[in-house]
Protein backbone atom coordinates (compact mmCIF):
# COMPACT_ATOMS: atom_id res chain seq x y z
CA UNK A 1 0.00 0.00 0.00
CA UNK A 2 1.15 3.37 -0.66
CA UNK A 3 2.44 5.38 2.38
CA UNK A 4 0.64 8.29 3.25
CA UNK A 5 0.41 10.59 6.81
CA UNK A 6 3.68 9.55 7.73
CA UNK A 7 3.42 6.22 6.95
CA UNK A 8 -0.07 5.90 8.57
CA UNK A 9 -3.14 4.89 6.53
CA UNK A 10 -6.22 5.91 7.45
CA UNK A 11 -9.10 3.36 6.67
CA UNK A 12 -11.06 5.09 4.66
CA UNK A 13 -8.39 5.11 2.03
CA UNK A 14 -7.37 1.68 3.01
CA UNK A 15 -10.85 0.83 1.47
CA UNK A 16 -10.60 2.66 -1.36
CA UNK A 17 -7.41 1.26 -2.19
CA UNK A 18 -8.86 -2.50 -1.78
CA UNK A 19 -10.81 -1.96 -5.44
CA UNK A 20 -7.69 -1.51 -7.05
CA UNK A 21 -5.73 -3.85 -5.04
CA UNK A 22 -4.15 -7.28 -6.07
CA UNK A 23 -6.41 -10.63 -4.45
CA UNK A 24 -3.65 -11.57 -2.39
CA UNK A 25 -3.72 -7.91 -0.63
CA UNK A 26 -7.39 -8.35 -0.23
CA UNK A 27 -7.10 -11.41 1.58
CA UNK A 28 -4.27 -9.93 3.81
CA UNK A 29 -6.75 -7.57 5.13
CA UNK A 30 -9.60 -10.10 5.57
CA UNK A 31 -7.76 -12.45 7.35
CA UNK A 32 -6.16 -9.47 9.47
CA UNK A 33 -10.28 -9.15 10.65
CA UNK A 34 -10.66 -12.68 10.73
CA UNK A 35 -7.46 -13.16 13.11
CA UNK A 36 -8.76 -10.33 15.24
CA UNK A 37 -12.54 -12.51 15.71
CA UNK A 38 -10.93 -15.37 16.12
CA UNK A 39 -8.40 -14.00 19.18
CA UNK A 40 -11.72 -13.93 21.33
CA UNK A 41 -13.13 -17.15 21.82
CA UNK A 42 -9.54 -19.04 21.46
CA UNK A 43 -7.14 -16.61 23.65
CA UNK A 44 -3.25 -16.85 24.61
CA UNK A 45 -1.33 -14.79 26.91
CA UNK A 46 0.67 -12.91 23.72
CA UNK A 47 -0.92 -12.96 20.38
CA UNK A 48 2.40 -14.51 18.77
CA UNK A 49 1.66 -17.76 20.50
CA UNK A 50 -1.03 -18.04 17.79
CA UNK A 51 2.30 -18.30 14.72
CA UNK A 52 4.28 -20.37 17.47
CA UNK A 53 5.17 -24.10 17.00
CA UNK A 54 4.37 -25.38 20.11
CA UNK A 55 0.68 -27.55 20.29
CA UNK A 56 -1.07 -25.98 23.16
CA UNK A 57 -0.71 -22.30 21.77
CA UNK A 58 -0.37 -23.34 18.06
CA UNK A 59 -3.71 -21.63 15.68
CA UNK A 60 -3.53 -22.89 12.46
CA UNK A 61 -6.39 -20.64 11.11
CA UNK A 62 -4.81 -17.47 11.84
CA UNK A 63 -0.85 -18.93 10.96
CA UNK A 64 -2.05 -19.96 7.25
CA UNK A 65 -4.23 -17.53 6.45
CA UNK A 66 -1.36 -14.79 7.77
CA UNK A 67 2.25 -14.43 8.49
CA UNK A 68 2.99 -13.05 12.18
CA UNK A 69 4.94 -9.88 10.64
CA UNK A 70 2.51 -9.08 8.21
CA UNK A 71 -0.60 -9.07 11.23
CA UNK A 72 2.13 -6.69 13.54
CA UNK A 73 2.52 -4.18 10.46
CA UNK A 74 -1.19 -4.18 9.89
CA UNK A 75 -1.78 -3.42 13.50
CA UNK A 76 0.98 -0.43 13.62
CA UNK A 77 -0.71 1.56 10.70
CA UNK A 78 -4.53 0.78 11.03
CA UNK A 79 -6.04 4.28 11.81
CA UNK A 80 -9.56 4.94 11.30
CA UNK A 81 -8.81 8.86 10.57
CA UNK A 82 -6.13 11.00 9.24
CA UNK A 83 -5.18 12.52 12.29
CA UNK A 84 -3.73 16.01 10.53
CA UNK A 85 -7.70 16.82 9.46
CA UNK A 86 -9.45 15.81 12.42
CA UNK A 87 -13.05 17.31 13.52
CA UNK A 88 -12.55 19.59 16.69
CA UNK A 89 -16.06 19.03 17.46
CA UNK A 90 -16.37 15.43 17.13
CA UNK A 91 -14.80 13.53 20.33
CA UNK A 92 -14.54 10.85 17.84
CA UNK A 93 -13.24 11.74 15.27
CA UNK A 94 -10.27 9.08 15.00
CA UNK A 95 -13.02 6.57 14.78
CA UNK A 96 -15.97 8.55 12.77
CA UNK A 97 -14.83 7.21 9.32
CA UNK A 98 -15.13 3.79 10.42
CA UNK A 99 -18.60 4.40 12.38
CA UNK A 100 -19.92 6.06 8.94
CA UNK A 101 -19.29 3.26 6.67
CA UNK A 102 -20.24 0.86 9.02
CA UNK A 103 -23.64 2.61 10.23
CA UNK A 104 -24.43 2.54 6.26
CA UNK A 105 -23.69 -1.21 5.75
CA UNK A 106 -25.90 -1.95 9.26
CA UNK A 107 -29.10 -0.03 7.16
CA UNK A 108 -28.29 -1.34 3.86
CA UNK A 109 -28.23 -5.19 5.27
CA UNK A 110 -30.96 -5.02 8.03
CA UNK A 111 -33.79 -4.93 4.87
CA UNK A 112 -33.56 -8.48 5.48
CA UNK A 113 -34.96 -8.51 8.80
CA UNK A 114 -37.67 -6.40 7.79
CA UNK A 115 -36.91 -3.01 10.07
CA UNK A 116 -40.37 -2.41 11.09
CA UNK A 117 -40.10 -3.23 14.84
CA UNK A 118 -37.37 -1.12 16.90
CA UNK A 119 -36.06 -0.88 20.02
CA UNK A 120 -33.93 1.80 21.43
CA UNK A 121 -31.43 2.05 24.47
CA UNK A 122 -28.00 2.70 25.41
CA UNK A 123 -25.02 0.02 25.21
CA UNK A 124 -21.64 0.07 27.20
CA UNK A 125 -18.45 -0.61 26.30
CA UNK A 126 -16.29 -1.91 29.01
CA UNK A 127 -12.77 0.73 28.81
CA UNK A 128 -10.56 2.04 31.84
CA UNK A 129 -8.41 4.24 29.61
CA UNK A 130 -8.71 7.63 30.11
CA UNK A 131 -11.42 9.76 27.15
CA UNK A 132 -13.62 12.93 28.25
CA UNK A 133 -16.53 11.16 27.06
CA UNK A 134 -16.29 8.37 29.72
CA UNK A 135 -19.17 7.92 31.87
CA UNK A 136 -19.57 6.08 35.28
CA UNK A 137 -23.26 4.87 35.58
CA UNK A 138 -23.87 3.63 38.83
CA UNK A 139 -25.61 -0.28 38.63
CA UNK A 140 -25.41 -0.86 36.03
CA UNK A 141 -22.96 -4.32 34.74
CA UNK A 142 -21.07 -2.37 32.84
CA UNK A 143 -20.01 1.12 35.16
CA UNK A 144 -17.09 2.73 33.30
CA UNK A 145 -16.78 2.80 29.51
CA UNK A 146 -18.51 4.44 26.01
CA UNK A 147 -21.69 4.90 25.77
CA UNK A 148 -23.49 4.59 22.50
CA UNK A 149 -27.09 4.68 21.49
CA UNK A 150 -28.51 1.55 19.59
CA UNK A 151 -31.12 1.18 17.26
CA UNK A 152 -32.11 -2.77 17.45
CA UNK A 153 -34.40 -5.37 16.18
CA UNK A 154 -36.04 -7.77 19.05
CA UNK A 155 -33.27 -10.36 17.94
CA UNK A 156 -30.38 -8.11 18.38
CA UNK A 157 -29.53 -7.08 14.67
CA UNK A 158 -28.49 -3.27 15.19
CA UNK A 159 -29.51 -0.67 12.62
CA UNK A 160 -27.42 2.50 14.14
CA UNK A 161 -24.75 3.51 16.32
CA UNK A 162 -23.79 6.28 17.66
CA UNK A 163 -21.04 6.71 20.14
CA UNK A 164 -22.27 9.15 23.04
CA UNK A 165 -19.77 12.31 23.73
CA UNK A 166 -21.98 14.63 26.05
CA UNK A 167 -24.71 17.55 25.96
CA UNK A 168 -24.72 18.23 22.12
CA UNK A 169 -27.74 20.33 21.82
CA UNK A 170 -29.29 20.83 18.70
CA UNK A 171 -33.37 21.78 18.12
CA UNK A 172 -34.89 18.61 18.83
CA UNK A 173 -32.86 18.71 22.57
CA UNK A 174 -34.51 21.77 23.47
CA UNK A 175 -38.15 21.06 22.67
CA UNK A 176 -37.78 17.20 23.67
CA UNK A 177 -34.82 16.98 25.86
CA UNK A 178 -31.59 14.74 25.74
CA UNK A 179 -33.74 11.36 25.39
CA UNK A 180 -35.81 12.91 22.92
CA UNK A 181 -33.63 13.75 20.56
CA UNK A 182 -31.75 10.89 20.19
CA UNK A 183 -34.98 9.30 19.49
CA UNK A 184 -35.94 11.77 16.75
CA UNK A 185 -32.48 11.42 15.40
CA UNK A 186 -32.41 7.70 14.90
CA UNK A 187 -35.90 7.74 13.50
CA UNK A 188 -34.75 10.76 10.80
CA UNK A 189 -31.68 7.80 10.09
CA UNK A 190 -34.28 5.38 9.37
CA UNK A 191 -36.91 7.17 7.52
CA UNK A 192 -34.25 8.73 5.25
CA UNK A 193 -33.34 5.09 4.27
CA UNK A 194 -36.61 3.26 4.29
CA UNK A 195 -39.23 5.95 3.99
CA UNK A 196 -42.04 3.72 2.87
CA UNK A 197 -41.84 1.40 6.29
CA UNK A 198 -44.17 2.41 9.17
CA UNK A 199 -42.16 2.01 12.23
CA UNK A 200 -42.98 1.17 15.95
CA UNK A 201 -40.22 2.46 18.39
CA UNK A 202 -39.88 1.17 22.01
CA UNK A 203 -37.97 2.71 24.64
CA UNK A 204 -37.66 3.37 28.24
CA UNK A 205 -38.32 6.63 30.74
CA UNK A 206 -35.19 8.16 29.72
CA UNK A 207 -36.43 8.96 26.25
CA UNK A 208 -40.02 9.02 26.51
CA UNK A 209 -42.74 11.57 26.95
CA UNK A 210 -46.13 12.69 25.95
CA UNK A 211 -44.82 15.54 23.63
CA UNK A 212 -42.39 12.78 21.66
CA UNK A 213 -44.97 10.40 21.25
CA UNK A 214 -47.53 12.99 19.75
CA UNK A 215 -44.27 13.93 17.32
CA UNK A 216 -43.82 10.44 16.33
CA UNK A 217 -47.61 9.52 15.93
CA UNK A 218 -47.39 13.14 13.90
CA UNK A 219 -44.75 11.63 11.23
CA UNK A 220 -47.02 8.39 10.72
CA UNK A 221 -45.51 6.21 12.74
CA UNK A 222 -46.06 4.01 16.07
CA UNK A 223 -44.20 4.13 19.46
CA UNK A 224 -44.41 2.90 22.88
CA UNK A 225 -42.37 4.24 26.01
CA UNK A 226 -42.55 3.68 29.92
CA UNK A 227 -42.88 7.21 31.70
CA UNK A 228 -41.64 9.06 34.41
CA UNK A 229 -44.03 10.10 36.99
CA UNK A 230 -43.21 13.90 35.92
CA UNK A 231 -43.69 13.37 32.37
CA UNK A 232 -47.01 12.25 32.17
CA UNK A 233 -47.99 16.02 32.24
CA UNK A 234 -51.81 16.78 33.06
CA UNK A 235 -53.23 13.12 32.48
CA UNK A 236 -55.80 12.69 35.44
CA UNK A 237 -54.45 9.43 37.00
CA UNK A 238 -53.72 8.40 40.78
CA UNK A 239 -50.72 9.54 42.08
CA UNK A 240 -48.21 6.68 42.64
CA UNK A 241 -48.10 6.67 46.51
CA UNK A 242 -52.29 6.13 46.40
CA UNK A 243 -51.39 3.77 43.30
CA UNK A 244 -49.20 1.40 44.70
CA UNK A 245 -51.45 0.55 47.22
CA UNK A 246 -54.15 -0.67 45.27
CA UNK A 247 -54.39 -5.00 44.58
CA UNK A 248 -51.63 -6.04 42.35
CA UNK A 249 -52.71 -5.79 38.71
CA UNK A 250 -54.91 -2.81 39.03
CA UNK A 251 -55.11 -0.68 36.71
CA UNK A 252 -55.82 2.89 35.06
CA UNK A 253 -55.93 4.48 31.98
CA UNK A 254 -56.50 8.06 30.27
CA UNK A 255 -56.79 8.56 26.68
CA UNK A 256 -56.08 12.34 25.17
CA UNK A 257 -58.89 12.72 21.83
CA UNK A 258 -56.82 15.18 19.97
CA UNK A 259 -53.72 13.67 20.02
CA UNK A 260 -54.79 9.70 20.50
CA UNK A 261 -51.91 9.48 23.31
CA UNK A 262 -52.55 6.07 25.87
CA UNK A 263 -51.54 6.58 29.33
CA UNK A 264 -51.78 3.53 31.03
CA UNK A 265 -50.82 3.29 35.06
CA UNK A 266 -50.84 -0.47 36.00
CA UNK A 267 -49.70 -2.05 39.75
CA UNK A 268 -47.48 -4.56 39.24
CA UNK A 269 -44.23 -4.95 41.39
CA UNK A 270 -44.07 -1.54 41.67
CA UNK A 271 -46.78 1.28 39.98
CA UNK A 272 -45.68 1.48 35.69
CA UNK A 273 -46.58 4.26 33.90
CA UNK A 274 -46.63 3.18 30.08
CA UNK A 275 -47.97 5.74 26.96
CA UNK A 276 -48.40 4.49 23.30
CA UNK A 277 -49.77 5.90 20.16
CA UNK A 278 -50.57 2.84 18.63
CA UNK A 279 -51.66 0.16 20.66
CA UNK A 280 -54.79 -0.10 23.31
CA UNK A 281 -55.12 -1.57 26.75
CA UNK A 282 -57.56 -4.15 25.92
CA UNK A 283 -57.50 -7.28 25.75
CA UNK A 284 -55.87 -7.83 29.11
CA UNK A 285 -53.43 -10.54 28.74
CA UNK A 286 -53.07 -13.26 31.32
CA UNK A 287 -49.19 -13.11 32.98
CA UNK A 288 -47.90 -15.12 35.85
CA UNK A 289 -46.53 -13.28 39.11
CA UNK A 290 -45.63 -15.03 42.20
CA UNK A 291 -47.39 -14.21 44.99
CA UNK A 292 -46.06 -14.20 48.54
CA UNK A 293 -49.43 -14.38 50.03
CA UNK A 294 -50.35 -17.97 48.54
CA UNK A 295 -46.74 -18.76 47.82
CA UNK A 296 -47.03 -20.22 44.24
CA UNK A 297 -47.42 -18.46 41.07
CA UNK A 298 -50.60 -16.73 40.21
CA UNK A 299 -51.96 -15.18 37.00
CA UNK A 300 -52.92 -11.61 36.66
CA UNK A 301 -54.37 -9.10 34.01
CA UNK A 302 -52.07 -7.21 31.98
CA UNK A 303 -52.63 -4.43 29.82
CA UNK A 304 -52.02 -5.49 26.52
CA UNK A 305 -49.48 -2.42 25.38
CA UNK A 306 -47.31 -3.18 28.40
CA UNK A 307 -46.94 -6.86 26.83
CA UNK A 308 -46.29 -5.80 24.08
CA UNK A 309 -44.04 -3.33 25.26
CA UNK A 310 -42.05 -6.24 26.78
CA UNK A 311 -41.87 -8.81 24.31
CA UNK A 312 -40.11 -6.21 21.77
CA UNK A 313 -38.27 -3.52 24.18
CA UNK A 314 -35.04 -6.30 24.80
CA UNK A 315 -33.15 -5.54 21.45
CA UNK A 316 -29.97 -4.13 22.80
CA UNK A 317 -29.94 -6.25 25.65
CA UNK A 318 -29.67 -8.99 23.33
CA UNK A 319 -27.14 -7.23 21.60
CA UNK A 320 -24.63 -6.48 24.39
CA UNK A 321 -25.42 -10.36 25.03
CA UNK A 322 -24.63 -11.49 21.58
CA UNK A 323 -21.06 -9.08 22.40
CA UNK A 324 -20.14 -10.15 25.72
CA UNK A 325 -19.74 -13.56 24.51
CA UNK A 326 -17.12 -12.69 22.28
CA UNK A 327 -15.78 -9.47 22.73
CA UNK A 328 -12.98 -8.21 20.53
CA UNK A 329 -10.50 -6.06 22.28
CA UNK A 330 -7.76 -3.91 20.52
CA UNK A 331 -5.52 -3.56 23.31
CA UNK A 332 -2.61 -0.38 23.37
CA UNK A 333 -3.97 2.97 22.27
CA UNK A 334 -7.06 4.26 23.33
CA UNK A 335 -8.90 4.61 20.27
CA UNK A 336 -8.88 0.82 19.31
CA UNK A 337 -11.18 -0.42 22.30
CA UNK A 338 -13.86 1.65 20.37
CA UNK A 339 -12.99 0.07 17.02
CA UNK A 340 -13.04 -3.13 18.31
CA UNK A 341 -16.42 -2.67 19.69
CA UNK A 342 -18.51 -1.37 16.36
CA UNK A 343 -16.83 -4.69 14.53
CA UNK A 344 -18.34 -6.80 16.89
CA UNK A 345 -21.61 -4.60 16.47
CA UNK A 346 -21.38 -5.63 13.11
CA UNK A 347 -20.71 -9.16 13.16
């Protein structure tokens, strides 16, 4: 390859220069991905064990399909960016090229499992490095890492990424608020690639409120959200201390005419406040809930959004499980964790 940036290549061009590329070269730089899968589910202590000759460290998928000092110099000069024309603004901007072309080939693949059905929540990224963007959430399994939104089908196929880096307000923050407009950002993704597919959105109380499911509903499309207390506005419905009191599996419901917005309050293990645009309460379906009184599982009346809600709100859950199985690590500069993470998004 020809040597550019001081002898570093960013990605971007690495890809263009695959078209006109020799097949051998290709390969070099498949296998280079291949090795990096494979390094996950079949570890050693130092990655050259993989080329040694002994039989208890020996891989012979990654030693014939690449030599050890070809894998090293592909691992010195793989940049994502060219670091002498780097976005200011962007936090991550080493690793936007790579996001881009990878967010495109997520959308332009996922028409095969029919993106009609959405779910949307934040993913971690284990990392201990120091990067301003860094968060420490408190409980949750991963604390300390990146934080990206995900756009995911029930199944854990993901449609977008994008890599959280702070308060970044823009018009829909300041009418909807942080949640809020990374919901009306995803969905401007998706319509802008299939705009002929009615969508129905799920997402928890950081993201929803009455005002963003009237917007969705507004653009022709279907969404379903649990609420905060303070965000169900002026709907006319017990207040949770009164609430919580009631039997198990009561439940309460206020419907706005002009707007066709569902509140729905139900008792369950604790009061859940749930608002859709497209789906009713009735009918109640049957779920089972153990009961401490008669000490054996009993069944109990559900609203029917909020089982709905459940069966299809699990998408990037079962995404960061389909990761943590085999999660690809790019250990040495701070950047590559990141990198490392979006392949396995992809794979």
């Amino acid at each position: 390859m020809p040597s550019r940036n001081n002898g570093n290549l960013t990605l971007v061009e690495i890809l263009e220069e695959l078209e006109r590329l020799s097949s051998s070269e290709e390969d070099d730089n498949e296998d280079h991905i291949i090795a990096e899968t494979k390094k996950r589910y079949c570890s050693v202590s130092r990655r050259r064990l993989y080329w040694s000759t002994e039989s208890d460290t020996h891989n012979e998928l990654i030693s014939n399909s690449m030599r050890r000092n070809r894998f090293e110099e592909i691992m010195r000069y793989f940049y994502a960016a060219d670091n002498t024309d780097l976005n200011p603004d962007d936090k991550f901007a080493k690793v936007r090229p790579f996001l881009d072309i990878l967010n495109k080939n997520y959308l332009s693949y996922g028409k095969v499992f029919g993106p009609s059905t959405i779910s949307i929540d934040e993913s971690m990224m284990p990392y201990f490095g120091r990067h301003p963007t860094k968060p420490f959430i408190r409980g949750k399994p991963i604390r300390w890492g990146y934080k990206a939104w995900a756009a995911c089908t029930p199944l854990g196929y993901a449609f977008t990424l994008d890599l959280y880096q702070g308060s970044n307000p823009n018009e829909y923050a300041s009418e909807y608020g942080l949640g809020g407009k990374v919901i009306l950002n995803i969905l401007d993704t998706l319509q802008a690639e299939y705009p002929r597919i009615k969508f129905s959105l799920y997402f928890d109380n950081f993201f929803a409120s009455r005002k963003l499911l009237e917007e969705i509903k507004r653009r022709g499309h279907g969404a379903i959200g649990t609420l905060r207390a303070n965000r169900v506005e002026k709907c006319p419905l017990t207040i949770n201390k009164k609430f919580e009191k009631l039997p198990r599996a009561s439940e309460e419901h206020f419907l706005k005419k002009d707007s066709q917005i569902l509140v729905v309050r139900w008792n369950d293990n604790g009061v859940v406040s749930t608002g859709s645009n497209e789906h009713g309460t009735f009918p109640m379906k049957k779920v089972e809930r153990y009961s401490a009184k008669e000490k054996k599982k009993v069944s109990v009346g559900c609203p029917r959004l909020i089982d709905i809600y459940n069966q299809n709100m699990g998408g990037v859950d079962r995404a960061d499980e389909n990761i943590c199985h085999n999660r690809i690590a790019i250990r040495g500069i701070a950047r590559k964790p990141c990198i490392g993470y979006i392949v396995k998004f992809k794979r």
